[in-house]
C-alpha atoms as a PDB file:
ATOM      1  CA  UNK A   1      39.527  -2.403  51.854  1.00  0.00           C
ATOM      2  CA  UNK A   2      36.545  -0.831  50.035  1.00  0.00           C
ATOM      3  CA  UNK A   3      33.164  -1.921  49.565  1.00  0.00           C
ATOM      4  CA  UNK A   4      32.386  -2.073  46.375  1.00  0.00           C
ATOM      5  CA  UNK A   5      29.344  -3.708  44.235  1.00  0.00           C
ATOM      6  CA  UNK A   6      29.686  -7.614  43.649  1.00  0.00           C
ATOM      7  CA  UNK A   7      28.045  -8.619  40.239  1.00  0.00           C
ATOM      8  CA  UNK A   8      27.105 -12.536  40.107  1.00  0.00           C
ATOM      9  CA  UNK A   9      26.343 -14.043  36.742  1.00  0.00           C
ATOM     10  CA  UNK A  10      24.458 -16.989  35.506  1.00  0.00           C
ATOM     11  CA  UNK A  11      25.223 -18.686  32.109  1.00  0.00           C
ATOM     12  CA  UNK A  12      22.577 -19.851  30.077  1.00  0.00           C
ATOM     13  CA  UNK A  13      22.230 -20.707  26.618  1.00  0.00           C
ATOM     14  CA  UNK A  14      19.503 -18.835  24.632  1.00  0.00           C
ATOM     15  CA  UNK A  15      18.663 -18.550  20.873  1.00  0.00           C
ATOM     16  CA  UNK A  16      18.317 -15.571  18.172  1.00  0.00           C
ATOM     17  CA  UNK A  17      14.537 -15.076  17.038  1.00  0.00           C
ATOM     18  CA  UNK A  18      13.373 -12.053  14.466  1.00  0.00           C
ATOM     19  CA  UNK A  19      10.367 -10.224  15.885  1.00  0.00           C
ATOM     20  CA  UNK A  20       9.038 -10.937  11.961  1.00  0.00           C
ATOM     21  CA  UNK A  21       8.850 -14.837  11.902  1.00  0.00           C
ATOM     22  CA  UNK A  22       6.455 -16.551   9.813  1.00  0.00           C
ATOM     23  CA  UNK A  23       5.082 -19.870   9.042  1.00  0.00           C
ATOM     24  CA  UNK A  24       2.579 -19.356   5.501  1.00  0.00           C
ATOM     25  CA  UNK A  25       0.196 -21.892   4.963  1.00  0.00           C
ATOM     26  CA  UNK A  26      -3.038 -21.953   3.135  1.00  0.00           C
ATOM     27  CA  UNK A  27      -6.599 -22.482   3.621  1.00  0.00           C
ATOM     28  CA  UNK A  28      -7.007 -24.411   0.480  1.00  0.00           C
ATOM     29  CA  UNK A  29      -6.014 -27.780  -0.497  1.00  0.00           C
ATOM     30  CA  UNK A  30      -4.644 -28.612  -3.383  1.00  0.00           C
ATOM     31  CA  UNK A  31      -1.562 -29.879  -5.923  1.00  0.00           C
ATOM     32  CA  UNK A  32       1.754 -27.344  -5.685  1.00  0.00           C
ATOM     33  CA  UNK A  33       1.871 -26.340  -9.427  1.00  0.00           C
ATOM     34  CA  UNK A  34       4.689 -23.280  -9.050  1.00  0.00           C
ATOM     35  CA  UNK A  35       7.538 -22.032  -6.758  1.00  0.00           C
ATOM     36  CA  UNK A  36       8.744 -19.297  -7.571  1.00  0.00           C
ATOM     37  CA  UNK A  37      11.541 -18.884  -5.457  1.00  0.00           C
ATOM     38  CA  UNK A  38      14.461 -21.051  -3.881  1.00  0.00           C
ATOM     39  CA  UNK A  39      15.389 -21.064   0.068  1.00  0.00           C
ATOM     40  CA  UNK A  40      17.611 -18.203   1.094  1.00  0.00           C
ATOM     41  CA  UNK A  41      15.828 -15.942  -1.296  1.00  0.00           C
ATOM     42  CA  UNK A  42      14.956 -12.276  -0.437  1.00  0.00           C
ATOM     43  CA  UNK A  43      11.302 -11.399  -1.158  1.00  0.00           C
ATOM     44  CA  UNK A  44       9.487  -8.239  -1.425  1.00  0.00           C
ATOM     45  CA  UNK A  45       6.202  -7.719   0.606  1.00  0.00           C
ATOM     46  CA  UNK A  46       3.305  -9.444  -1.901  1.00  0.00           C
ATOM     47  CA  UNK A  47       5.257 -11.561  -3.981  1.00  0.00           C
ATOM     48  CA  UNK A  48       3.805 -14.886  -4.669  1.00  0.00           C
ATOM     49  CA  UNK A  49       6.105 -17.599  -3.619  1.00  0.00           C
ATOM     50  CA  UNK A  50       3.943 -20.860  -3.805  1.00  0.00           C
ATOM     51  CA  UNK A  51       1.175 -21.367  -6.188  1.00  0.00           C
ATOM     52  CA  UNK A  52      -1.627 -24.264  -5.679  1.00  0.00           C
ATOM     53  CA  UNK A  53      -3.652 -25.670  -8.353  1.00  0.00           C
ATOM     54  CA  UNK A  54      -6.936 -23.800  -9.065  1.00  0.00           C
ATOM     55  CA  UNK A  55      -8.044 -25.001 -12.342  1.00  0.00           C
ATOM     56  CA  UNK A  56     -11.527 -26.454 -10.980  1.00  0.00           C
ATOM     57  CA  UNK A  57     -11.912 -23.002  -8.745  1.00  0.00           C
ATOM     58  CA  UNK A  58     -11.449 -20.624 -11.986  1.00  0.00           C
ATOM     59  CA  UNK A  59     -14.089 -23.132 -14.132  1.00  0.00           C
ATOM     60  CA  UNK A  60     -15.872 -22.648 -11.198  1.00  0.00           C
ATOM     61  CA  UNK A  61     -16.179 -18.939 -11.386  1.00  0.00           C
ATOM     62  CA  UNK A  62     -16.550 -18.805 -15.237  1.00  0.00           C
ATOM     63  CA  UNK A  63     -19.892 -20.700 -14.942  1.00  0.00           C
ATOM     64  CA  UNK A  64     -20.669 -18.735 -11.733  1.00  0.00           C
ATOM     65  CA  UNK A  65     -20.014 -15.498 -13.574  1.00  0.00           C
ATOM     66  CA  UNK A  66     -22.048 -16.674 -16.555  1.00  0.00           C
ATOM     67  CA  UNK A  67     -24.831 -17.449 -14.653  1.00  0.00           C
ATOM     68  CA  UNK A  68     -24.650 -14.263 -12.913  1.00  0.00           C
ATOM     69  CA  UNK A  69     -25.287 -12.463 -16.051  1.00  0.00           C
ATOM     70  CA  UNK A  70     -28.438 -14.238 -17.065  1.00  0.00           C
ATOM     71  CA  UNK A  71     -30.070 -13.542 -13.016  1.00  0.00           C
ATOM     72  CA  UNK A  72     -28.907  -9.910 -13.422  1.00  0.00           C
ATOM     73  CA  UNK A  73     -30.764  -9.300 -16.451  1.00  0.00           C
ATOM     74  CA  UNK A  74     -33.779 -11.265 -14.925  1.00  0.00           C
ATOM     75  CA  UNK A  75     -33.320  -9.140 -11.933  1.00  0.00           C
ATOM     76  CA  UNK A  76     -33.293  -5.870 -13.660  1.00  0.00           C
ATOM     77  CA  UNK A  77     -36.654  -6.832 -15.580  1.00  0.00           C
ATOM     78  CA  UNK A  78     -38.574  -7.916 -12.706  1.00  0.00           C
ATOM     79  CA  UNK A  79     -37.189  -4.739 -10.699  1.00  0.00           C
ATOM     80  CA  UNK A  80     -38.843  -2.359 -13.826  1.00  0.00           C
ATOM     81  CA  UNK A  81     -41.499  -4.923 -13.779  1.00  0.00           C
ATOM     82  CA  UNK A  82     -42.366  -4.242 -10.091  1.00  0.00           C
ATOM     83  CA  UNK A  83     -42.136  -0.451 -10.202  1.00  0.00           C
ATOM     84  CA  UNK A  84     -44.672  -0.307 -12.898  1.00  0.00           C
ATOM     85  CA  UNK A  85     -46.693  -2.996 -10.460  1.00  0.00           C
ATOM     86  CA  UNK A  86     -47.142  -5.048 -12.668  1.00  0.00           C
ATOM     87  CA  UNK A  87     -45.715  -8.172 -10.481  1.00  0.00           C
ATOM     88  CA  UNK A  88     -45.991  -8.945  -7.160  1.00  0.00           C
ATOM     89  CA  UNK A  89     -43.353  -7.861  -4.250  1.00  0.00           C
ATOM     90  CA  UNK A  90     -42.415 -11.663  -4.190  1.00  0.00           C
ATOM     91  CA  UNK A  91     -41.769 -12.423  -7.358  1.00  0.00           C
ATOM     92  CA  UNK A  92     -39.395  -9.109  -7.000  1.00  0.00           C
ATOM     93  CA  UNK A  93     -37.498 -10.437  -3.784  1.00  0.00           C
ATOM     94  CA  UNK A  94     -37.223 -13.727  -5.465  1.00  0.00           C
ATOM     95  CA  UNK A  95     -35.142 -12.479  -8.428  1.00  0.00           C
ATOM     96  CA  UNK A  96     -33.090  -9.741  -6.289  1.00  0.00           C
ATOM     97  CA  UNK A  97     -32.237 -12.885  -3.683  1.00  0.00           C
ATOM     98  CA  UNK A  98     -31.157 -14.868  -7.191  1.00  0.00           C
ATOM     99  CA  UNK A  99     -28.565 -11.725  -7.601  1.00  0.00           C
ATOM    100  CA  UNK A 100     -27.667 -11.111  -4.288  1.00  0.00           C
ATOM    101  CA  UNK A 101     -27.125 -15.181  -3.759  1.00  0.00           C
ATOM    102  CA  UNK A 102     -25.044 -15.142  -6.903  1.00  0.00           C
ATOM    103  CA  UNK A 103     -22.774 -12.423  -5.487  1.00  0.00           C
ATOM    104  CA  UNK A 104     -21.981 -14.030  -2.226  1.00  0.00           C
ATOM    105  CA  UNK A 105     -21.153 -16.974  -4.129  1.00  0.00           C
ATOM    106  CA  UNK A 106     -18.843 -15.365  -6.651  1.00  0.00           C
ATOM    107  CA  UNK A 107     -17.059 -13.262  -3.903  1.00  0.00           C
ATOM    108  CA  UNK A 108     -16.353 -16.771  -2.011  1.00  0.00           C
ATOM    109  CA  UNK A 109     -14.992 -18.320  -5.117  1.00  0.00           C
ATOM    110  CA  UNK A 110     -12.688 -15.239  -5.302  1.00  0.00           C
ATOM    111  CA  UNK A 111     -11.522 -15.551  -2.270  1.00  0.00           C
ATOM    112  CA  UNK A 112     -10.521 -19.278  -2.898  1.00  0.00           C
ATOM    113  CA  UNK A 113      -8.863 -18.699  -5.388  1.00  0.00           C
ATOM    114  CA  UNK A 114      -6.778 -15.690  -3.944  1.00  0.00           C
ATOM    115  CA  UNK A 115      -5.410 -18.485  -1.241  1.00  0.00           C
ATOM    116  CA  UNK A 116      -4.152 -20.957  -4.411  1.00  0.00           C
ATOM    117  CA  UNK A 117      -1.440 -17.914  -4.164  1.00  0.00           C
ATOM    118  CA  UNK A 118       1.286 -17.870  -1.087  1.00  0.00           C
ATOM    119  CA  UNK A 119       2.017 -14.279  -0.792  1.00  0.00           C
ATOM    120  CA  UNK A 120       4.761 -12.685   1.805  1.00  0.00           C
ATOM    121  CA  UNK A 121       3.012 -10.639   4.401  1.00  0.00           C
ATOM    122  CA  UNK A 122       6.246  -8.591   4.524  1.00  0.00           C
ATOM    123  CA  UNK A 123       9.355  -7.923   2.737  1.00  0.00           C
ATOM    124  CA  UNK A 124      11.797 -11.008   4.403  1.00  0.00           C
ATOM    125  CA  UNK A 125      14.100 -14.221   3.551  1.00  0.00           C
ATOM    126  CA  UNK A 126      12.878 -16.796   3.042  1.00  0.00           C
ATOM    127  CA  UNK A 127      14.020 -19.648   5.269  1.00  0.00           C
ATOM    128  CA  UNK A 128      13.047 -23.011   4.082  1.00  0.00           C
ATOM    129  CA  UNK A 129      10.353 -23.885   1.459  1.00  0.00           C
ATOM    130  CA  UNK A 130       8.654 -27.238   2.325  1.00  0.00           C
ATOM    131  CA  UNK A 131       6.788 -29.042  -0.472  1.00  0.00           C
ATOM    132  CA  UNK A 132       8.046 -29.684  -3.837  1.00  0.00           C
ATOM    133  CA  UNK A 133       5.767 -29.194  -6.963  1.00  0.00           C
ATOM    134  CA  UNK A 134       3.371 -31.936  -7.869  1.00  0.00           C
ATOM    135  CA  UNK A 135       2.850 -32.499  -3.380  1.00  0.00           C
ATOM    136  CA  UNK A 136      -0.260 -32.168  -1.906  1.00  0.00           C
ATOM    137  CA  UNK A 137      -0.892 -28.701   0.284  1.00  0.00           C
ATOM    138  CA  UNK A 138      -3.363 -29.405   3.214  1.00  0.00           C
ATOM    139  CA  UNK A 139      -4.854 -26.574   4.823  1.00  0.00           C
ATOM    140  CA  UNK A 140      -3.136 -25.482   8.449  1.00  0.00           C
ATOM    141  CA  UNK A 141       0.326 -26.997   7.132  1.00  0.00           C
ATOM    142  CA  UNK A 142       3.320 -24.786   6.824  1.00  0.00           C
ATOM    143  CA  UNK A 143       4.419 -24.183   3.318  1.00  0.00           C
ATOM    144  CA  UNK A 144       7.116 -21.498   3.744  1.00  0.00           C
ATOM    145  CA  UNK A 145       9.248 -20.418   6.488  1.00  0.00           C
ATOM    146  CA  UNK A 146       9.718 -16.505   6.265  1.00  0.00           C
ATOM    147  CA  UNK A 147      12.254 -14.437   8.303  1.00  0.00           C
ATOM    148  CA  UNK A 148      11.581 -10.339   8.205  1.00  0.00           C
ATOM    149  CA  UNK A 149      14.764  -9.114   9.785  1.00  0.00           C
ATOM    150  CA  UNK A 150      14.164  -6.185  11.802  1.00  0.00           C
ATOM    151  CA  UNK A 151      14.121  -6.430  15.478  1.00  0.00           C
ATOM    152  CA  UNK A 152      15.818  -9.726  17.214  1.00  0.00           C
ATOM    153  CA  UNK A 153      15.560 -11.018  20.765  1.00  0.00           C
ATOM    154  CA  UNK A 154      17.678 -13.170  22.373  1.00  0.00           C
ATOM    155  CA  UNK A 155      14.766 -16.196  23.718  1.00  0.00           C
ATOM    156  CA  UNK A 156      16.075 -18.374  26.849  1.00  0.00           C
ATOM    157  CA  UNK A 157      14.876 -21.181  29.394  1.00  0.00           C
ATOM    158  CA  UNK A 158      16.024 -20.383  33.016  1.00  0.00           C
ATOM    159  CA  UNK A 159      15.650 -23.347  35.713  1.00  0.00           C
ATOM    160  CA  UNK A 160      12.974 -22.305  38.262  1.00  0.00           C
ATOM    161  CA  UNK A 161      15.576 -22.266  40.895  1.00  0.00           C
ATOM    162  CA  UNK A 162      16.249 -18.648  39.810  1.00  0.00           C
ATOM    163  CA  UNK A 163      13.073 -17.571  39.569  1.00  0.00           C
ATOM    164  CA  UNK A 164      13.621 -15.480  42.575  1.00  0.00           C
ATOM    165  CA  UNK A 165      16.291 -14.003  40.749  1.00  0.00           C
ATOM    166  CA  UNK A 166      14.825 -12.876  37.899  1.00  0.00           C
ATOM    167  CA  UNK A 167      13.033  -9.370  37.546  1.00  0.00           C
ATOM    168  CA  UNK A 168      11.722  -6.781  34.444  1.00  0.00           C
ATOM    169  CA  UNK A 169      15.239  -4.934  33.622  1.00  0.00           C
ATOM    170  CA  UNK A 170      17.631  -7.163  35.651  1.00  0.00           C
ATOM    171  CA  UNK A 171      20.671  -6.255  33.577  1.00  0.00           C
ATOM    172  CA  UNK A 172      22.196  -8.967  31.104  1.00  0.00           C
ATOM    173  CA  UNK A 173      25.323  -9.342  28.968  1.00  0.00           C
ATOM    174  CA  UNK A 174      24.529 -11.123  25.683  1.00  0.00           C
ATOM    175  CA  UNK A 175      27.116 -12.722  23.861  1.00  0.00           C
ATOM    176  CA  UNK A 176      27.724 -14.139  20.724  1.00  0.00           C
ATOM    177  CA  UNK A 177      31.018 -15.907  20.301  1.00  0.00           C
ATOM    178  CA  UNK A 178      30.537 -16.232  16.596  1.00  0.00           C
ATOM    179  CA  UNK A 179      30.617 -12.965  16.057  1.00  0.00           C
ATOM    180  CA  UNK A 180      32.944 -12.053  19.003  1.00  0.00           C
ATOM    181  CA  UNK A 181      30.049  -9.544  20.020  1.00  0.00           C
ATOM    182  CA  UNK A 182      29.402  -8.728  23.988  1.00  0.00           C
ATOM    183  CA  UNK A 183      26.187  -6.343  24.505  1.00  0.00           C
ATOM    184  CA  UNK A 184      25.128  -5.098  27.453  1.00  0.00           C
ATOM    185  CA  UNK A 185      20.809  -5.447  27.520  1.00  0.00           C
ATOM    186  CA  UNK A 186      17.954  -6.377  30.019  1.00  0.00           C
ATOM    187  CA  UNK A 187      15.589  -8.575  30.830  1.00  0.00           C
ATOM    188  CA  UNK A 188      12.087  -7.452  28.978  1.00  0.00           C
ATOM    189  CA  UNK A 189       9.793 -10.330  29.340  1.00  0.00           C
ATOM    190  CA  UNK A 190       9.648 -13.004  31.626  1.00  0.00           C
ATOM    191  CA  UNK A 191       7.005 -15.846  31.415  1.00  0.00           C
ATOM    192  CA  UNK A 192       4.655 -16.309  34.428  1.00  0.00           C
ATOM    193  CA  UNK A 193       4.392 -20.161  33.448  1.00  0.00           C
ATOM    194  CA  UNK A 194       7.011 -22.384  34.559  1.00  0.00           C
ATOM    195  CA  UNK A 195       7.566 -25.568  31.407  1.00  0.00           C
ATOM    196  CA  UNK A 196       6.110 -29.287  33.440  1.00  0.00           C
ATOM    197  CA  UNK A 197       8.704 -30.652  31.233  1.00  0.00           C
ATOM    198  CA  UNK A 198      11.991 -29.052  31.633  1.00  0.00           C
ATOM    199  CA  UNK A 199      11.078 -27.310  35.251  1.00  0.00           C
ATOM    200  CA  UNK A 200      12.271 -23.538  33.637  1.00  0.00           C
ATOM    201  CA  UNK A 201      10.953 -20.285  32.485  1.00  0.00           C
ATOM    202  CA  UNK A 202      11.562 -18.349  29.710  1.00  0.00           C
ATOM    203  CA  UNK A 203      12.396 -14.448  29.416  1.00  0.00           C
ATOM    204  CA  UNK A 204      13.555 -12.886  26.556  1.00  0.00           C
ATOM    205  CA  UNK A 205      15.745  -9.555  26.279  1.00  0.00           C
END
C-alpha cells in the first residue's frame, strides 16, 4: 500500500458565455424603418443593423442649420461692429450667445440622430434581432443580441454548502459532451455574494 493523492469531484452544471456579449439598444424612441441583417448573421465592427425613424430629427436640423446661417452672419457683423466700437459689449455677447446657443443645439440634434442608427460595437454574430419593422423602439430596450466570439468562460452556481471548498485556482475539469471535449482549467472568479433565492454562488473558470 502507497499513499497516494485522492482527488474528489463535484458535478455541476454551468453554461458557455463569450467575454463579448451585447445587448444594443437605443436612446431614442421611435418607429423601426430598416434591418439590415437577419439572426445568425456575421457583422463587421460599425455596421448598422437597425435603423429608427428620424424624419422629424433631420427636418429638425435643416431648419436648425438654416437658422444658424442667418445668426452667424448677424454674429460676424456685430463682432466687426464691436471692434470698431461702434456697439456696445452687450449687444456683442448677445449675438455671439445666439451662435454659440445655435451650436449646442445643432450638435444635440446630431447626436440624435446618430442613435436612429444601431451600430455593432465590435465585429460579432448576431444572436437574435427583436423588433420587426413598423414596432415601436423605446429607449433602454434591447434591440439586438450580439455575440463577439473571442474569449469564453464556463459561468456556474455552486450550493453554499461548498463554499468552504471553493478557492482562486482550485483545479477543474470542464466538459462538454457535445463536443466530446474534456479540458483541464481553474477556478478564476468566485462571487463573494451568495443568491437569497437559490442559496449558491457563482465562479466562473
Amino acid at each position: 500500500i502507497e499513499p497516494d493523492t485522492f482527488k474528489r469531484y463535484l458535478n455541476v452544471q454551468g453554461h458557455i458565455e463569450s467575454e463579448k456579449l451585447a445587448m444594443l439598444s437605443t436612446t431614442m424612441g421611435g418607429q423601426v424603418v430598416k434591418i439590415n441583417f437577419t439572426d445568425g448573421a456575421f457583422v463587421k465592427k460599425g455596421a448598422v443593423i437597425v435603423e429608427i425613424e428620424s424624419d422629424i430629427l433631420k427636418k429638425s436640423m435643416t431648419e436648425l442649420e438654416n437658422t444658424y446661417e442667418f445668426v452667424k452672419k448677424i454674429y460676424q457683423k456685430q463682432s466687426n461692429l464691436y471692434e470698431q466700437k461702434a456697439i456696445s459689449e452687450v449687444q456683442y455677447l448677445e449675438a455671439k450667445n445666439n451662435k454659440e446657443s445655435l451650436e449646442l443645439k445643432i450638435e444635440t440634434v446630431k447626436r440624435q440622430i446618430a442613435e436612429t442608427k444601431i451600430h455593432a460595437p465590435f465585429d460579432g454574430t448576431i444572436d437574435r434581432i427583436f423588433p420587426k419593422i413598423g414596432e415601436l423602439a423605446s429607449p433602454g430596450f434591447p434591440l439586438v443580441q450580439l455575440s463577439g466570439g473571442g474569449e469564453l468562460k464556463i459561468v456556474a452556481n455552486v450550493s453554499e454548502s461548498y463554499v468552504k471548498s471553493f478557492k482562486i485556482g482550485t483545479p477543474a475539469i470542464i466538459n462538454l459532451p457535445e463536443l466530446d471535449v474534456n479540458m483541464d482549467s481553474r477556478i478564476a472568479v468566485i462571487s463573494k455574494a451568495i443568491d437569497s433565492k437559490n442559496r449558491t454562488f457563482r465562479v466562473e473558470l
